[in-house]
C-alpha atoms as a PDB file:
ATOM      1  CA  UNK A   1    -121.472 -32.589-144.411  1.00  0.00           C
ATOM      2  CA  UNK A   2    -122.645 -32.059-147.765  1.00  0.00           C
ATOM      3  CA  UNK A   3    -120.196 -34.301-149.320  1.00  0.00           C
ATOM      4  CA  UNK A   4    -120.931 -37.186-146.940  1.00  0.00           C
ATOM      5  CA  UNK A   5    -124.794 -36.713-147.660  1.00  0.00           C
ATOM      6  CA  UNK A   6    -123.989 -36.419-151.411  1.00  0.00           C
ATOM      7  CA  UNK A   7    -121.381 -39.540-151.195  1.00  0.00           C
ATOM      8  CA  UNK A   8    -123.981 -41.525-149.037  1.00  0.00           C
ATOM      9  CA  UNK A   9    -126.824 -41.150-151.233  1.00  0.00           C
ATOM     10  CA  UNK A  10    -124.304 -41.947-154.431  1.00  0.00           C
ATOM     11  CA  UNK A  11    -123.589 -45.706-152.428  1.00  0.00           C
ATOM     12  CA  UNK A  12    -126.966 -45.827-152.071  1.00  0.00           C
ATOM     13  CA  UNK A  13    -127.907 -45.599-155.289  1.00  0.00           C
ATOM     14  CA  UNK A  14    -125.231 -47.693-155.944  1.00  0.00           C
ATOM     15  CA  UNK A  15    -125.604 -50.487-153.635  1.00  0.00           C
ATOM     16  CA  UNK A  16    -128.580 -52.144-155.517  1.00  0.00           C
ATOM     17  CA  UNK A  17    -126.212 -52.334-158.741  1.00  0.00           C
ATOM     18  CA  UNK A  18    -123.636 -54.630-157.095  1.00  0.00           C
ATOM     19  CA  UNK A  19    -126.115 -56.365-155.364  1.00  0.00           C
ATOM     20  CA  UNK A  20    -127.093 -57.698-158.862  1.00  0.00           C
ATOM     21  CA  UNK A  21    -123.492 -57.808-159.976  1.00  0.00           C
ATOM     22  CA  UNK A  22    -122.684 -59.729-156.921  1.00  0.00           C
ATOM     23  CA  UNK A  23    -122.350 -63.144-155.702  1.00  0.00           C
ATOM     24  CA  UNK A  24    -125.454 -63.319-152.251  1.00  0.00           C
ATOM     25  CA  UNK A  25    -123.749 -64.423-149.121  1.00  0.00           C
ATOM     26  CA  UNK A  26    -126.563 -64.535-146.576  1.00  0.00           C
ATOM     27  CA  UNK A  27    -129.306 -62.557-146.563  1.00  0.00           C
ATOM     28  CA  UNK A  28    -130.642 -59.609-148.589  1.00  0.00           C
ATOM     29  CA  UNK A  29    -130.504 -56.767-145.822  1.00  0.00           C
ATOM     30  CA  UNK A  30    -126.614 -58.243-144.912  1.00  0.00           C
ATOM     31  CA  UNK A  31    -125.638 -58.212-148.373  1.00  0.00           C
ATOM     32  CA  UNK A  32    -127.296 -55.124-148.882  1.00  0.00           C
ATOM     33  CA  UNK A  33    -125.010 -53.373-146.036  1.00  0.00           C
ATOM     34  CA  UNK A  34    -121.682 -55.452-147.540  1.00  0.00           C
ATOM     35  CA  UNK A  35    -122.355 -53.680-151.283  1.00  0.00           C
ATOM     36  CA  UNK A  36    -123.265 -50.375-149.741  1.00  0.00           C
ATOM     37  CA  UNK A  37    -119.933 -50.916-147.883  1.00  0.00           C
ATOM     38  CA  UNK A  38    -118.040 -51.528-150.946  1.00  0.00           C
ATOM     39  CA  UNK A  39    -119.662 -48.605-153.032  1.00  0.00           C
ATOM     40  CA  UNK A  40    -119.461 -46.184-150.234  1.00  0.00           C
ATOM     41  CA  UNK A  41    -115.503 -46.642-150.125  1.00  0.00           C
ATOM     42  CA  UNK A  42    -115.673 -45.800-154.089  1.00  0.00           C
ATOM     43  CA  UNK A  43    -118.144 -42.565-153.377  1.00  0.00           C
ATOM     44  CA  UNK A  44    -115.891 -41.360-150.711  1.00  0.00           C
ATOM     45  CA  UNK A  45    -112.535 -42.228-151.292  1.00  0.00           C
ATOM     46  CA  UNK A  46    -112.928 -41.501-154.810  1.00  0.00           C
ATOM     47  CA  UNK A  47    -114.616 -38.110-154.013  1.00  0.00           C
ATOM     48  CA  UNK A  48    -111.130 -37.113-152.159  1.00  0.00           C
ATOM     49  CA  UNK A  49    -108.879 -38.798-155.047  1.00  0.00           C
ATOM     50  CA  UNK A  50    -110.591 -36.101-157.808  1.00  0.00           C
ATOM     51  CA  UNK A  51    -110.410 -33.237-155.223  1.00  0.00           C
ATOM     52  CA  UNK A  52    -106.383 -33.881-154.705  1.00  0.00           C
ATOM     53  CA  UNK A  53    -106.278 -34.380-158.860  1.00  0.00           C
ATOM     54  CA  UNK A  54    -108.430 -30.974-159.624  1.00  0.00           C
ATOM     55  CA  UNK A  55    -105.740 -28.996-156.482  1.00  0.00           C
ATOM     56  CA  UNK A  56    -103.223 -29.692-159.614  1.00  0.00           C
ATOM     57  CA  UNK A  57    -102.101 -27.020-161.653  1.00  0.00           C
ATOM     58  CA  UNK A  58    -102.873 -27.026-165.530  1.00  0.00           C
ATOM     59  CA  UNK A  59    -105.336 -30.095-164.469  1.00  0.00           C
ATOM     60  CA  UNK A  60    -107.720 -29.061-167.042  1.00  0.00           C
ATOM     61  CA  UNK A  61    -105.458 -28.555-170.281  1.00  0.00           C
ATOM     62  CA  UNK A  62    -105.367 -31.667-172.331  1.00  0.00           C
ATOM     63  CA  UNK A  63    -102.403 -33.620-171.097  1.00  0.00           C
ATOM     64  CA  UNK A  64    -103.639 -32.695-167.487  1.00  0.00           C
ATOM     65  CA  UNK A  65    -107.158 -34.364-168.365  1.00  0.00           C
ATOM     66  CA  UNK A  66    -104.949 -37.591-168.897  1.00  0.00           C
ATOM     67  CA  UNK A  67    -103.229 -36.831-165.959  1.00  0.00           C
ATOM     68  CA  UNK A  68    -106.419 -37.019-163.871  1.00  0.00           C
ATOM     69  CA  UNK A  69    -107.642 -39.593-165.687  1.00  0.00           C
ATOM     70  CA  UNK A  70    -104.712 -41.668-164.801  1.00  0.00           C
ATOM     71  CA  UNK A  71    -105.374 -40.331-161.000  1.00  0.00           C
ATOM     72  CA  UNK A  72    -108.656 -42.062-161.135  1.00  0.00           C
ATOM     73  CA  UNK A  73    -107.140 -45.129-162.059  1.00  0.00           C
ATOM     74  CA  UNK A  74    -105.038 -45.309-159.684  1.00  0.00           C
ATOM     75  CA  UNK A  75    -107.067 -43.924-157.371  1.00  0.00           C
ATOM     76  CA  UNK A  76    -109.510 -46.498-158.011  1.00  0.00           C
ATOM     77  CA  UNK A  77    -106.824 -49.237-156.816  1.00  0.00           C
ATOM     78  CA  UNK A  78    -106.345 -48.213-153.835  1.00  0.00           C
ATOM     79  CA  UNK A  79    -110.651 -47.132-153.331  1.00  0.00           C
ATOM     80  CA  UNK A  80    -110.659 -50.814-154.073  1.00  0.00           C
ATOM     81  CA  UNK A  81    -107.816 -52.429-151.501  1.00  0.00           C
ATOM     82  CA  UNK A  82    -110.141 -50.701-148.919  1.00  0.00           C
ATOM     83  CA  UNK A  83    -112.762 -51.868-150.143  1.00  0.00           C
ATOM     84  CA  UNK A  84    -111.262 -55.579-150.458  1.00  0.00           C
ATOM     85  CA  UNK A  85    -109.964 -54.909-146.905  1.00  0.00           C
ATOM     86  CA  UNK A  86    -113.395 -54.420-145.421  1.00  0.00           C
ATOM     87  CA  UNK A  87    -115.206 -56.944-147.589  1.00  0.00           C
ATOM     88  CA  UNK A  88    -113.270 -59.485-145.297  1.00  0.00           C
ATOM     89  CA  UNK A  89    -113.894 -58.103-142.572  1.00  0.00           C
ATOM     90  CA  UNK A  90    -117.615 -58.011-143.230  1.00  0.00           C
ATOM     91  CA  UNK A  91    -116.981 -62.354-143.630  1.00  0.00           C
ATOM     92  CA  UNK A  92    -116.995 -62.072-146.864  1.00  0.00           C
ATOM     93  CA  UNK A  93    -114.546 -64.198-149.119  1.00  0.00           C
ATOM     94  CA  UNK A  94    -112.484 -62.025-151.969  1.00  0.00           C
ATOM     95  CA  UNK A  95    -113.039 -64.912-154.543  1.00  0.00           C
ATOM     96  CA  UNK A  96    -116.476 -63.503-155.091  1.00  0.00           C
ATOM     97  CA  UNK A  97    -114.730 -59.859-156.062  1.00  0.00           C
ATOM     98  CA  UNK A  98    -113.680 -59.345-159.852  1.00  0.00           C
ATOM     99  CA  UNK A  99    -109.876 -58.527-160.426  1.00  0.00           C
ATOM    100  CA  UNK A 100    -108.100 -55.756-158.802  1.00  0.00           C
ATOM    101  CA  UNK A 101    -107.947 -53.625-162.374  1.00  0.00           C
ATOM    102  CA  UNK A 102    -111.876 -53.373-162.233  1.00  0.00           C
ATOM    103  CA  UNK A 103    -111.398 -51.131-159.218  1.00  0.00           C
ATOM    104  CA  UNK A 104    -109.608 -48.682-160.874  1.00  0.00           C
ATOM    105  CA  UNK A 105    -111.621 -48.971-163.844  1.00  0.00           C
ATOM    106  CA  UNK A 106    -114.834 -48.711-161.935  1.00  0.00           C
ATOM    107  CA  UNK A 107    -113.744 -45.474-160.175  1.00  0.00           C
ATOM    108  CA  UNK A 108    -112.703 -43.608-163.489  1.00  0.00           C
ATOM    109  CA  UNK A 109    -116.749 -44.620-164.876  1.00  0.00           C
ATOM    110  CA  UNK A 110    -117.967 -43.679-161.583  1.00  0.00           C
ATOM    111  CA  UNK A 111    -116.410 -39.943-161.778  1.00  0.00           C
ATOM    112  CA  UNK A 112    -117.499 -39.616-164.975  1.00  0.00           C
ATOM    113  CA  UNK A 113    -121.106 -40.063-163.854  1.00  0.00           C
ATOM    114  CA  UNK A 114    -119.972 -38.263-160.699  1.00  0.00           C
ATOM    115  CA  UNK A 115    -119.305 -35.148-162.683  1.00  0.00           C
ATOM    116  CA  UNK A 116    -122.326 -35.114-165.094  1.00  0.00           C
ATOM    117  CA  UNK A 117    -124.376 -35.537-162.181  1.00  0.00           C
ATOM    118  CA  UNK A 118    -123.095 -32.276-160.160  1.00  0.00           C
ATOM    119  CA  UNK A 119    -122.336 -30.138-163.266  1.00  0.00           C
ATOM    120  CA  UNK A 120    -126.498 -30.499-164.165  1.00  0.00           C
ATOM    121  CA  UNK A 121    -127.388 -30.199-160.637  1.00  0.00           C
ATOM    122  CA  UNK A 122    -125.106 -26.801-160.249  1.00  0.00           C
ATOM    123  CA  UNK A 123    -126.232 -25.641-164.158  1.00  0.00           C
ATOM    124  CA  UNK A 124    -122.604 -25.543-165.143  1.00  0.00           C
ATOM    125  CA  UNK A 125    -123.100 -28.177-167.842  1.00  0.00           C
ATOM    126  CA  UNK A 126    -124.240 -26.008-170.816  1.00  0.00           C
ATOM    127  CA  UNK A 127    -121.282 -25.100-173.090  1.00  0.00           C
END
């Protein structure tokens, strides 16, 4: 539950972002739900991705920290085919979506803020 609330409030905080970065379909509360949509399937999805990446063994040597950055990458594709898929089912059309590599892209910036985030909120960022 904790990672839902923490995920939810992460789209949320999100959503206003793409709205911005976003073509506007219809109106503001409908496009607000579409981009909250779109980032929660980045929050959550992406949330799982790093947990499966961090279950890896020597994940947090040096060639394992390319390792899971390359996991977030690709993770970030397929966050983002989800994401595509329920952007047309919302009616929305897929023209007004950047290119697929921005999902994976996206997703690796979005950890990274991810894990700043929870390290200062759990005190575990002073080294």
């Amino acid at each position: 539950m904790r990672t839902l609330t923490r995920n939810t409030i992460a789209a949320l905080v999100l959503a206003p972002v793409l709205l911005v970065a976003l073509p506007r379909h219809a109106s503001f509360a409908a496009d607000l739900v579409d981009v909250f949509t779109l980032g929660f399937c980045f929050t959550f999805l992406g949330h799982y991705v790093d947990a499966l990446l961090l279950a890896l063994q020597g994940i947090e040597t040096a060639a394992g920290r390319l390792v899971r950055l390359a996991g977030w990458f690709a993770g970030g594709l397929w966050c983002y085919v989800v994401a595509r898929w329920l952007w047309i089912k919302l009616g929305r059309d897929l023209n007004d979506l950047p290119g697929l590599l921005w999902g994976g892209a996206f997703l690796i910036v979005l950890e990274l803020v991810m894990n700043i985030v929870t390290r200062r909120h759990h005190g575990t960022l002073a080294e």
